[in-house]
C-alpha atoms as a PDB file:
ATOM      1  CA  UNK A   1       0.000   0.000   0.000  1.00  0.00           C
ATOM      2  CA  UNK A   2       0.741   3.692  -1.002  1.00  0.00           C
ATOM      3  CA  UNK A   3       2.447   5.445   1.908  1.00  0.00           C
ATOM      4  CA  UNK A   4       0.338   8.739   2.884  1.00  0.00           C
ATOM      5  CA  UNK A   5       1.832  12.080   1.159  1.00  0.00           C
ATOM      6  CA  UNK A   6       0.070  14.387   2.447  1.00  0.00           C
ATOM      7  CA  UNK A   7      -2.749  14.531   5.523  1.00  0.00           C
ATOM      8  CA  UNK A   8      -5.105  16.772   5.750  1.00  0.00           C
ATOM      9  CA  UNK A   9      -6.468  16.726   9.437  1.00  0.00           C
ATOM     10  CA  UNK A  10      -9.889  18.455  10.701  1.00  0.00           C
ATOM     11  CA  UNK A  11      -8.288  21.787   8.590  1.00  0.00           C
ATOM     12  CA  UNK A  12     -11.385  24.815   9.079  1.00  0.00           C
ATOM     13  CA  UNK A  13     -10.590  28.086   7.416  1.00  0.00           C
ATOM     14  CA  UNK A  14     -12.666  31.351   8.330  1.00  0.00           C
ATOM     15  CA  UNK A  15     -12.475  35.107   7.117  1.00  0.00           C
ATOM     16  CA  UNK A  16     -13.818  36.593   9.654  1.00  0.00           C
ATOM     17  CA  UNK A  17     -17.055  35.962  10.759  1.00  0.00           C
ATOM     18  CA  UNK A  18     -17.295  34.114   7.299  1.00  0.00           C
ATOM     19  CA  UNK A  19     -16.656  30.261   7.606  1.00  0.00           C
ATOM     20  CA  UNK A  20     -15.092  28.478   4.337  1.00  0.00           C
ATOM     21  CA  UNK A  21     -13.610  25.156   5.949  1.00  0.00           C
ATOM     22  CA  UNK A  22     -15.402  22.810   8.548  1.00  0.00           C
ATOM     23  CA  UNK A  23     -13.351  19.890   9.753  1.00  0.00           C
ATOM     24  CA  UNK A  24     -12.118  18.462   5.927  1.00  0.00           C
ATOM     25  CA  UNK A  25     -10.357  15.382   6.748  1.00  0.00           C
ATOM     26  CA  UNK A  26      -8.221  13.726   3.650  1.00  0.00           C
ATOM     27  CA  UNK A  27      -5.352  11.868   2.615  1.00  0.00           C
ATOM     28  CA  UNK A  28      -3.321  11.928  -0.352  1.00  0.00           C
ATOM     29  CA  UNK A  29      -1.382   8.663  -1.063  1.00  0.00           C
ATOM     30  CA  UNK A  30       2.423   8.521  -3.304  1.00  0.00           C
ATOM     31  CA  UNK A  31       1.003   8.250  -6.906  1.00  0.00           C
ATOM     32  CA  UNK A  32      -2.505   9.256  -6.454  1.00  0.00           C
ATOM     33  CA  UNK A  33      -4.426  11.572  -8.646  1.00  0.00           C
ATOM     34  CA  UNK A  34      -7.220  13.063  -6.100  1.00  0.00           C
ATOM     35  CA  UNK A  35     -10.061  15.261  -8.207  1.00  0.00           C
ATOM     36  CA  UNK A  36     -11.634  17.879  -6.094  1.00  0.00           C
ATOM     37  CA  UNK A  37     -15.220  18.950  -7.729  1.00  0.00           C
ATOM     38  CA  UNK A  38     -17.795  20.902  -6.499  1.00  0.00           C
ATOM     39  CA  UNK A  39     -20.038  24.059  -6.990  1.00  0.00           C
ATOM     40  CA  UNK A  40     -18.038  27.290  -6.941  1.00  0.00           C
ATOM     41  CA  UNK A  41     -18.158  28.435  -3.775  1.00  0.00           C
ATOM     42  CA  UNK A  42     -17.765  25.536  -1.881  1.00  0.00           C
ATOM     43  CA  UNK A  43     -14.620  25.984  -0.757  1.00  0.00           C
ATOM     44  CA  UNK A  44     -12.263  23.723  -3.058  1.00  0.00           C
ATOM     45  CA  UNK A  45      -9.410  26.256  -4.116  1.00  0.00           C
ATOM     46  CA  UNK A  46      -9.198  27.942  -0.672  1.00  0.00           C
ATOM     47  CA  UNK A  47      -8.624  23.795   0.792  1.00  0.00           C
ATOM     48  CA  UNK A  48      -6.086  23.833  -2.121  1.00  0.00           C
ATOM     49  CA  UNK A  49      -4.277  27.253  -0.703  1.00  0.00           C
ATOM     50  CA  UNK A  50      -4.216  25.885   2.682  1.00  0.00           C
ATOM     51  CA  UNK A  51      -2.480  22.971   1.316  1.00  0.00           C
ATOM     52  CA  UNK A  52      -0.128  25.076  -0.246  1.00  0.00           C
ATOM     53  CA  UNK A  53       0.434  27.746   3.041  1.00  0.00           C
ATOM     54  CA  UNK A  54      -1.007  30.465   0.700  1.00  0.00           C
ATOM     55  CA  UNK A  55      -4.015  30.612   3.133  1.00  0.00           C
ATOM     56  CA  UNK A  56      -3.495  29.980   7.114  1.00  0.00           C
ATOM     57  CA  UNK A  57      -6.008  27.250   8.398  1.00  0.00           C
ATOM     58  CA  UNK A  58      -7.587  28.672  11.037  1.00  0.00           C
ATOM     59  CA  UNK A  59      -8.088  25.273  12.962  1.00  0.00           C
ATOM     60  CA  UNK A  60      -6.347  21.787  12.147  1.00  0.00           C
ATOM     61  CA  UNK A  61      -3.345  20.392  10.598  1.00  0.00           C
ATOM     62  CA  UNK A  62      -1.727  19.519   7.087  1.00  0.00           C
ATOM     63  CA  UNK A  63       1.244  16.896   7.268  1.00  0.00           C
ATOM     64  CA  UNK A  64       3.477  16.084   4.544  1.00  0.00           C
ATOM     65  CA  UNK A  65       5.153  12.997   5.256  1.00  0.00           C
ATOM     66  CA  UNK A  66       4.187  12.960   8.739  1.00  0.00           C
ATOM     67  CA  UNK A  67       5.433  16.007   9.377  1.00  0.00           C
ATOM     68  CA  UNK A  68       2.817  19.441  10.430  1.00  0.00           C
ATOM     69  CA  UNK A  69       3.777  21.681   8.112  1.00  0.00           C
ATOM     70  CA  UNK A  70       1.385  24.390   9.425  1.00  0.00           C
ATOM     71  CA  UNK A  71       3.430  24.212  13.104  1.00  0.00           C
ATOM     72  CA  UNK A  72       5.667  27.116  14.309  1.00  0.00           C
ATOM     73  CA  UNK A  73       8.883  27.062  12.898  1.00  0.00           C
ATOM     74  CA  UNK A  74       8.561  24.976   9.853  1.00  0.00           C
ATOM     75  CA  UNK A  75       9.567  26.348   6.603  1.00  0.00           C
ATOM     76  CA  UNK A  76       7.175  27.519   4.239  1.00  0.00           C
ATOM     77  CA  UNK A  77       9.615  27.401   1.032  1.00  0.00           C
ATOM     78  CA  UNK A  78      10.954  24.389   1.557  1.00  0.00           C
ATOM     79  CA  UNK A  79       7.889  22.461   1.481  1.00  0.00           C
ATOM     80  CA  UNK A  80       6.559  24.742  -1.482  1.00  0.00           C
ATOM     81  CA  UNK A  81       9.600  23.230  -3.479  1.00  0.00           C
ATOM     82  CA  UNK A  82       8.254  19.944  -3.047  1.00  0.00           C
ATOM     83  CA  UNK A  83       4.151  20.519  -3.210  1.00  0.00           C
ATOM     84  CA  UNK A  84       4.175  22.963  -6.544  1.00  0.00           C
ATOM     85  CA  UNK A  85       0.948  24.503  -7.261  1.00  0.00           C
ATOM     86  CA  UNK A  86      -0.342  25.730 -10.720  1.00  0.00           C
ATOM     87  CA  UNK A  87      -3.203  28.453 -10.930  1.00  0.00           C
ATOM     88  CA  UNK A  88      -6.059  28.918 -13.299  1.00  0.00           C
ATOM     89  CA  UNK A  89      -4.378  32.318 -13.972  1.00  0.00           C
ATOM     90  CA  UNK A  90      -1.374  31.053 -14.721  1.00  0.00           C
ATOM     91  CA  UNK A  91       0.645  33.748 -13.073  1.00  0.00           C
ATOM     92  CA  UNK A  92       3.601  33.689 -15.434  1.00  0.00           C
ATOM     93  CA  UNK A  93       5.876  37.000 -15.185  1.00  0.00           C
ATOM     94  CA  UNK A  94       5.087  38.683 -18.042  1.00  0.00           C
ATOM     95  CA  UNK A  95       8.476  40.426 -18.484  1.00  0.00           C
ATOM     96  CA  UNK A  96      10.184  37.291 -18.949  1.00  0.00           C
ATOM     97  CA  UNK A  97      10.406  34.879 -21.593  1.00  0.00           C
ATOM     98  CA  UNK A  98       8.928  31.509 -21.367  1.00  0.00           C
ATOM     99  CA  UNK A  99      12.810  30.181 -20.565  1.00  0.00           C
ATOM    100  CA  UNK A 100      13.090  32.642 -17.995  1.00  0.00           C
ATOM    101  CA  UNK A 101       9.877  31.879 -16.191  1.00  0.00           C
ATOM    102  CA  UNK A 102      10.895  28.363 -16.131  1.00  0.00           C
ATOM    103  CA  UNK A 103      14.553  28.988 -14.283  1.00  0.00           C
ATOM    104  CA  UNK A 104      13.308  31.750 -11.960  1.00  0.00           C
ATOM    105  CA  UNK A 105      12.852  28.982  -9.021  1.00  0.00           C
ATOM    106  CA  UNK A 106      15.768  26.787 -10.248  1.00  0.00           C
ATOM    107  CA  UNK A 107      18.184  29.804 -10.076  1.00  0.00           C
ATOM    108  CA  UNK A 108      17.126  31.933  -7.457  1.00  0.00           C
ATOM    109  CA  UNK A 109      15.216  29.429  -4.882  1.00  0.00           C
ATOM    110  CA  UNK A 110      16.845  25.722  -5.600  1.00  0.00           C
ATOM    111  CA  UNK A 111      20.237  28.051  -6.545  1.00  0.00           C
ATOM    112  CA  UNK A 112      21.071  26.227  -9.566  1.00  0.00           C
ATOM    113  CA  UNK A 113      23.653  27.186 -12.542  1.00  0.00           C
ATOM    114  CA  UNK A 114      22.547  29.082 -15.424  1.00  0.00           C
ATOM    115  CA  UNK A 115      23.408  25.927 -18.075  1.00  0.00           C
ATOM    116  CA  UNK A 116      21.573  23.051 -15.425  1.00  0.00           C
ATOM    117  CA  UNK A 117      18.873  25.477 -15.121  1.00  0.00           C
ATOM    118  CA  UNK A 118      18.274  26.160 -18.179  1.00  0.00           C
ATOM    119  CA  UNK A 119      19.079  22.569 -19.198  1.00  0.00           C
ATOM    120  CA  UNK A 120      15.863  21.048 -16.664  1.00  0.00           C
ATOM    121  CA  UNK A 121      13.712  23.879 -18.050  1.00  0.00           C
ATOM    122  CA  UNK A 122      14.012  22.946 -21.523  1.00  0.00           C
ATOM    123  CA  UNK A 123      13.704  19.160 -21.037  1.00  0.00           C
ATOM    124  CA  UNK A 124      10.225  19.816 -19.019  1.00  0.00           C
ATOM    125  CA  UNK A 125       9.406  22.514 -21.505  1.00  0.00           C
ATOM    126  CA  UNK A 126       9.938  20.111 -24.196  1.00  0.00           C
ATOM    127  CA  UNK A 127       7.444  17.231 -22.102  1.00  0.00           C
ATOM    128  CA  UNK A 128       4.468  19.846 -22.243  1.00  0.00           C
ATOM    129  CA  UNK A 129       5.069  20.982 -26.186  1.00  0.00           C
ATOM    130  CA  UNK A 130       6.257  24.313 -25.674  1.00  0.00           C
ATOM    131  CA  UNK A 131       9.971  23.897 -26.291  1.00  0.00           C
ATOM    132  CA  UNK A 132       9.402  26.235 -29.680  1.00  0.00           C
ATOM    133  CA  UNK A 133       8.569  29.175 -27.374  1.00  0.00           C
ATOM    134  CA  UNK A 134      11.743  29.646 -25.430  1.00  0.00           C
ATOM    135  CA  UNK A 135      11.865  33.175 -26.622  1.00  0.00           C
ATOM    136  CA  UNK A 136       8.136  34.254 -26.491  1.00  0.00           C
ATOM    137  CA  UNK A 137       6.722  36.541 -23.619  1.00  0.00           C
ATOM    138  CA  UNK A 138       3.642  35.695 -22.170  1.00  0.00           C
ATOM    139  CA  UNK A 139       1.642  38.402 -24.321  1.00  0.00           C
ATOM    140  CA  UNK A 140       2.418  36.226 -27.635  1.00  0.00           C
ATOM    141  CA  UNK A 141       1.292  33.101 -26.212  1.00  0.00           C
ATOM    142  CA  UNK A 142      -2.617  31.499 -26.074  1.00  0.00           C
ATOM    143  CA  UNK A 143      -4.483  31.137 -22.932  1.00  0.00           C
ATOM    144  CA  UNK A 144      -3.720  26.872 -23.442  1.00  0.00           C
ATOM    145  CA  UNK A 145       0.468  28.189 -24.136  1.00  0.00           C
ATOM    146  CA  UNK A 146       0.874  30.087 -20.965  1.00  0.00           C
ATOM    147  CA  UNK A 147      -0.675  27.050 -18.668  1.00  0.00           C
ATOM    148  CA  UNK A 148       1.774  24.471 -20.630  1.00  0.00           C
ATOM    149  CA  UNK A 149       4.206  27.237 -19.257  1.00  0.00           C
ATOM    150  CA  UNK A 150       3.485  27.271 -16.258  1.00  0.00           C
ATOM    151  CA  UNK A 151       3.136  23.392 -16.008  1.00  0.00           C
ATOM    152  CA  UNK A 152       6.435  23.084 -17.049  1.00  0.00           C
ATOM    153  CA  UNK A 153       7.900  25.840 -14.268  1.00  0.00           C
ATOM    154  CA  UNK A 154       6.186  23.532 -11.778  1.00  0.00           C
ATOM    155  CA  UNK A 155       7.568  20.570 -12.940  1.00  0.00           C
ATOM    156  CA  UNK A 156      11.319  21.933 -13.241  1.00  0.00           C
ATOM    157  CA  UNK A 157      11.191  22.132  -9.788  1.00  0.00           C
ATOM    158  CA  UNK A 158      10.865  18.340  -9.491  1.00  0.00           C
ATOM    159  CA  UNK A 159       8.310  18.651  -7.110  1.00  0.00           C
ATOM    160  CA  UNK A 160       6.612  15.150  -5.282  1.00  0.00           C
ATOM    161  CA  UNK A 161       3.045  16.321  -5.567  1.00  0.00           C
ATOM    162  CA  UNK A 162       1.742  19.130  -7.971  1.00  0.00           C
ATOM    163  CA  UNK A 163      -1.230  21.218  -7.173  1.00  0.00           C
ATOM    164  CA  UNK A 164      -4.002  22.127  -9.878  1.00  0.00           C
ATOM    165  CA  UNK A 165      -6.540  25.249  -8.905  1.00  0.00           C
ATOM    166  CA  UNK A 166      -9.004  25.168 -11.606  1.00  0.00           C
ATOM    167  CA  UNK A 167      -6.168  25.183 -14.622  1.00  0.00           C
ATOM    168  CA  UNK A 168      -8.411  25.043 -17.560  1.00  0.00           C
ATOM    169  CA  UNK A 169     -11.144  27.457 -16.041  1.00  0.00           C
ATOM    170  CA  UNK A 170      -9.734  30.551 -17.691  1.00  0.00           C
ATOM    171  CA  UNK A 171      -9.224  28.642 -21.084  1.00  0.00           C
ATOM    172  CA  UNK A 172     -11.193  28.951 -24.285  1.00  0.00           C
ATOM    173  CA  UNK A 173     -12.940  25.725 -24.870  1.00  0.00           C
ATOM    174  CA  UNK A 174     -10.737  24.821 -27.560  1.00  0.00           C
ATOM    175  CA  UNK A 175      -7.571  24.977 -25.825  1.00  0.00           C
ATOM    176  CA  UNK A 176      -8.799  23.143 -23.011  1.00  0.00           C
ATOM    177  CA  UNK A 177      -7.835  19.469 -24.209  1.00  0.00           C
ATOM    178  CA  UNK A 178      -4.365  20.480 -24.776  1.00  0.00           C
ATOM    179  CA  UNK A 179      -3.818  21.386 -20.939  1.00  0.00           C
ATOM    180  CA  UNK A 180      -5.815  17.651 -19.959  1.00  0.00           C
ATOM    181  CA  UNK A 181      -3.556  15.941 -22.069  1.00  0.00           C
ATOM    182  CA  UNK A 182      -0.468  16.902 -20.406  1.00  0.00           C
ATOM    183  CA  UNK A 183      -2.239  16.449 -16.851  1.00  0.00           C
ATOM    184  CA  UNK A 184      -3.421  13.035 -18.109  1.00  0.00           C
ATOM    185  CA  UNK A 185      -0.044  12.195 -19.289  1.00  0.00           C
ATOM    186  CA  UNK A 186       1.617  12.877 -15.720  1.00  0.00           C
ATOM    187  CA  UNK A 187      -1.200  11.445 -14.282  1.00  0.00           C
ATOM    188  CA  UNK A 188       0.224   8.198 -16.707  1.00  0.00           C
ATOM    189  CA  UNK A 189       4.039   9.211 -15.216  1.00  0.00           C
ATOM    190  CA  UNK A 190       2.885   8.410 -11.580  1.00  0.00           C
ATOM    191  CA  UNK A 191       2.830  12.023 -10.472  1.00  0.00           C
ATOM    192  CA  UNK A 192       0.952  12.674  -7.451  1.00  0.00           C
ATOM    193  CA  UNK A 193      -1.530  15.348  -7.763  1.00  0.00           C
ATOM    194  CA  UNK A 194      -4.622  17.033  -6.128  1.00  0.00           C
ATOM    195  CA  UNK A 195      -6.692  19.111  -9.174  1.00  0.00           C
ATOM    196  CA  UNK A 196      -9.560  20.990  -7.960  1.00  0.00           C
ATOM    197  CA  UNK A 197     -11.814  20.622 -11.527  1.00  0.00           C
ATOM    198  CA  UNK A 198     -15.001  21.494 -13.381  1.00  0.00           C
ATOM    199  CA  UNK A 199     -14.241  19.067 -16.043  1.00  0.00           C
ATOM    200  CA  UNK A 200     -15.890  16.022 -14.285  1.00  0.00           C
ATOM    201  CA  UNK A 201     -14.599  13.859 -17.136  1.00  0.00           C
ATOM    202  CA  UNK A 202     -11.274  13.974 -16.426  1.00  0.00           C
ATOM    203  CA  UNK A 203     -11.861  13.396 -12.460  1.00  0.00           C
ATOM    204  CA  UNK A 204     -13.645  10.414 -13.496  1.00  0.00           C
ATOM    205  CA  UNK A 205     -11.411   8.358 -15.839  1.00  0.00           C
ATOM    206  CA  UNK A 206      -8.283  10.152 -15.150  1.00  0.00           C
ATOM    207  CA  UNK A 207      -8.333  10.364 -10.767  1.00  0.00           C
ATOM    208  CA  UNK A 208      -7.736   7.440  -8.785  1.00  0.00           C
ATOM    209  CA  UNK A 209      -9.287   9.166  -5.838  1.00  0.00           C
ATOM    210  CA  UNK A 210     -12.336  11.677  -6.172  1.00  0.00           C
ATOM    211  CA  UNK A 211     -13.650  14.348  -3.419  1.00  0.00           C
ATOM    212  CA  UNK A 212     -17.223  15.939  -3.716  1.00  0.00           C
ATOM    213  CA  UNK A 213     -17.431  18.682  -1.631  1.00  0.00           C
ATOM    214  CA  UNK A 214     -20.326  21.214  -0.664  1.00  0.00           C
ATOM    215  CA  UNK A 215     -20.599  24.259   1.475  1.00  0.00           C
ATOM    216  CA  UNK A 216     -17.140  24.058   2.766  1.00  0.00           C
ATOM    217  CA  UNK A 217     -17.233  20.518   3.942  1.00  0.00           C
ATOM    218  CA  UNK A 218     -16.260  17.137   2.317  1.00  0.00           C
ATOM    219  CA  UNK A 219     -19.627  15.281   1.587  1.00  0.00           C
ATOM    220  CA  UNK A 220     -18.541  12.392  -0.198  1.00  0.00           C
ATOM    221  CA  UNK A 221     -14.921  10.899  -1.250  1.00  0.00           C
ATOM    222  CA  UNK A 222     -13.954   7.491  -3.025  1.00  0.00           C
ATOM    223  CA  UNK A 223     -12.817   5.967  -6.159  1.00  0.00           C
ATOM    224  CA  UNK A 224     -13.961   7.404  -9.259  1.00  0.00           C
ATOM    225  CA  UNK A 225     -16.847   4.591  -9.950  1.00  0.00           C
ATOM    226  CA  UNK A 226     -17.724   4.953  -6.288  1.00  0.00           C
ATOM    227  CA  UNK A 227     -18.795   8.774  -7.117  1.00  0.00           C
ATOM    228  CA  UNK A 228     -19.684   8.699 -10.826  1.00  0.00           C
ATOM    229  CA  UNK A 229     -21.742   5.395 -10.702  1.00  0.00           C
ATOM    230  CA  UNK A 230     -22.818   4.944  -7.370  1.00  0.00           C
ATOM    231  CA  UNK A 231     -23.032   8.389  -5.016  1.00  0.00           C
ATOM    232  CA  UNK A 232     -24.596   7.420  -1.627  1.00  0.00           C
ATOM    233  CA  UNK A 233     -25.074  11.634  -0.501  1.00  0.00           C
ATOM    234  CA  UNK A 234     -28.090  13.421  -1.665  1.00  0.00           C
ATOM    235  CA  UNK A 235     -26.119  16.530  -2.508  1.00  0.00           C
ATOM    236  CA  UNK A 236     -23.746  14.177  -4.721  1.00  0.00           C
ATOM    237  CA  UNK A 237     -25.991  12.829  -6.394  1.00  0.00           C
ATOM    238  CA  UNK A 238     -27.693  16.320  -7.135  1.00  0.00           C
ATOM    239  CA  UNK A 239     -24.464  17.835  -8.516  1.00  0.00           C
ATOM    240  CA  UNK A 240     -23.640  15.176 -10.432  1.00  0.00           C
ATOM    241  CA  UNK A 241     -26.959  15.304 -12.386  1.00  0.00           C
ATOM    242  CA  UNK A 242     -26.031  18.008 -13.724  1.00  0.00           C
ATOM    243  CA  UNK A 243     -23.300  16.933 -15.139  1.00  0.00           C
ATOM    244  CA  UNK A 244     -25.067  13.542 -16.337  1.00  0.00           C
ATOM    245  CA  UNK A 245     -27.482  16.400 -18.592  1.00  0.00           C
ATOM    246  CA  UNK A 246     -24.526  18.210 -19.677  1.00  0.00           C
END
């Protein structure tokens, strides 16, 4: 059996008087590919930035190999080498070429050399299709380019578990499939990955491990056929008619 990656343990997040997280209780397993789906709004890409330290949990714990990386004293960028995250915005610096965007981290936070920098860039650039673009700035490239970009600057880092918010929720329908088709080609690669999605097709033949959640609280988890073919919670079984219609 899969040893546990990373544990998410009774996490609750609040703004305020405004409550996002109750008590979400998970864990992610070396080599799984765990789907988080959803209405907007109920609280899936804030779960994902507590994950990631972006957001503070207000109550509870995440452990990465046993270890509570939300406890005083542990290092933030450190773990964020090894958990990389990629956003629906894609958040590429837009005064650097694609080659530059890619050995940013390598250079200035895992301190590599200019030539093995560049040399890791260009091999991960080259596994998402973009190695063509070296030169281009963010401005010449489609919606689908820039988040193959910034796939590959999260993969240079050679991180154990990458982090999707959303990444095909800002694309035109077209370039969607180009973006699931590297994800379901890492997926393929073993790469362990939590992608909060709308695109329930991909959570249900690419994930190994699915999580429904609603109003800021995990209603349902399981395999893939577990969710798709046989939800057990009302609110499951609601969302997922919708999807069923679609």
């Amino acid at each position: 059996m899969s040893e546990p990656v990373i544990e998410v343990r009774h996490l609750s997040k609040s703004f305020g008087t405004h409550v996002v997280l109750r008590d979400v209780d998970f864990t992610v397993n070396a080599g799984d590919v765990t789907c988080i789906i959803g209405a907007s709004g109920s609280g899936k890409s804030t779960l994902l930035r507590c994950i990631n330290l972006l957001e503070t949990p207000t109550n509870g714990k995440v452990l990465f190999h046993g270890n509570d990386i939300t406890a005083k004293g542990s290092d933030p960028c450190a773990y964020r080498a090894k958990v990389g995250m990629v956003f629906q915005s894609f958040n590429l610096f837009n005064n650097m070429t694609v080659l530059d965007n890619c050995t940013a981290g390598l250079r200035y936070v895992l301190h590599q050399d200019k030539e093995t920098a560049q040399k890791t860039a260009l091999e991960n650039l080259e596994k998402v299709g973009m190695a063509p673009y070296i030169h281009a700035k963010p401005r010449q490239l489609s919606g689908g380019q820039k988040q193959r970009v910034a796939i590959a600057r999260a993969l240079a880092m050679q991180p154990e578990v990458l982090l999707f918010d959303e990444p095909t929720s800002a694309l035109d329908p077209q370039m969607v499939g180009e973006v699931l088709a590297v994800m379901r080609q890492l997926a393929k690669e073993g790469l362990t990955m939590i992608v909060v999605t709308h695109e329930m097709a991909f959570a249900r033949d690419v994930s190994s491990h699915v999580v429904y959640m609603a109003d800021g609280v995990i209603c349902e988890e399981g395999t893939p056929a577990d969710i798709f073919e046989h939800p057990q919670n009302a609110k499951t079984v609601e969302f997922l008619s919708r999807f069923r219609q679609a």
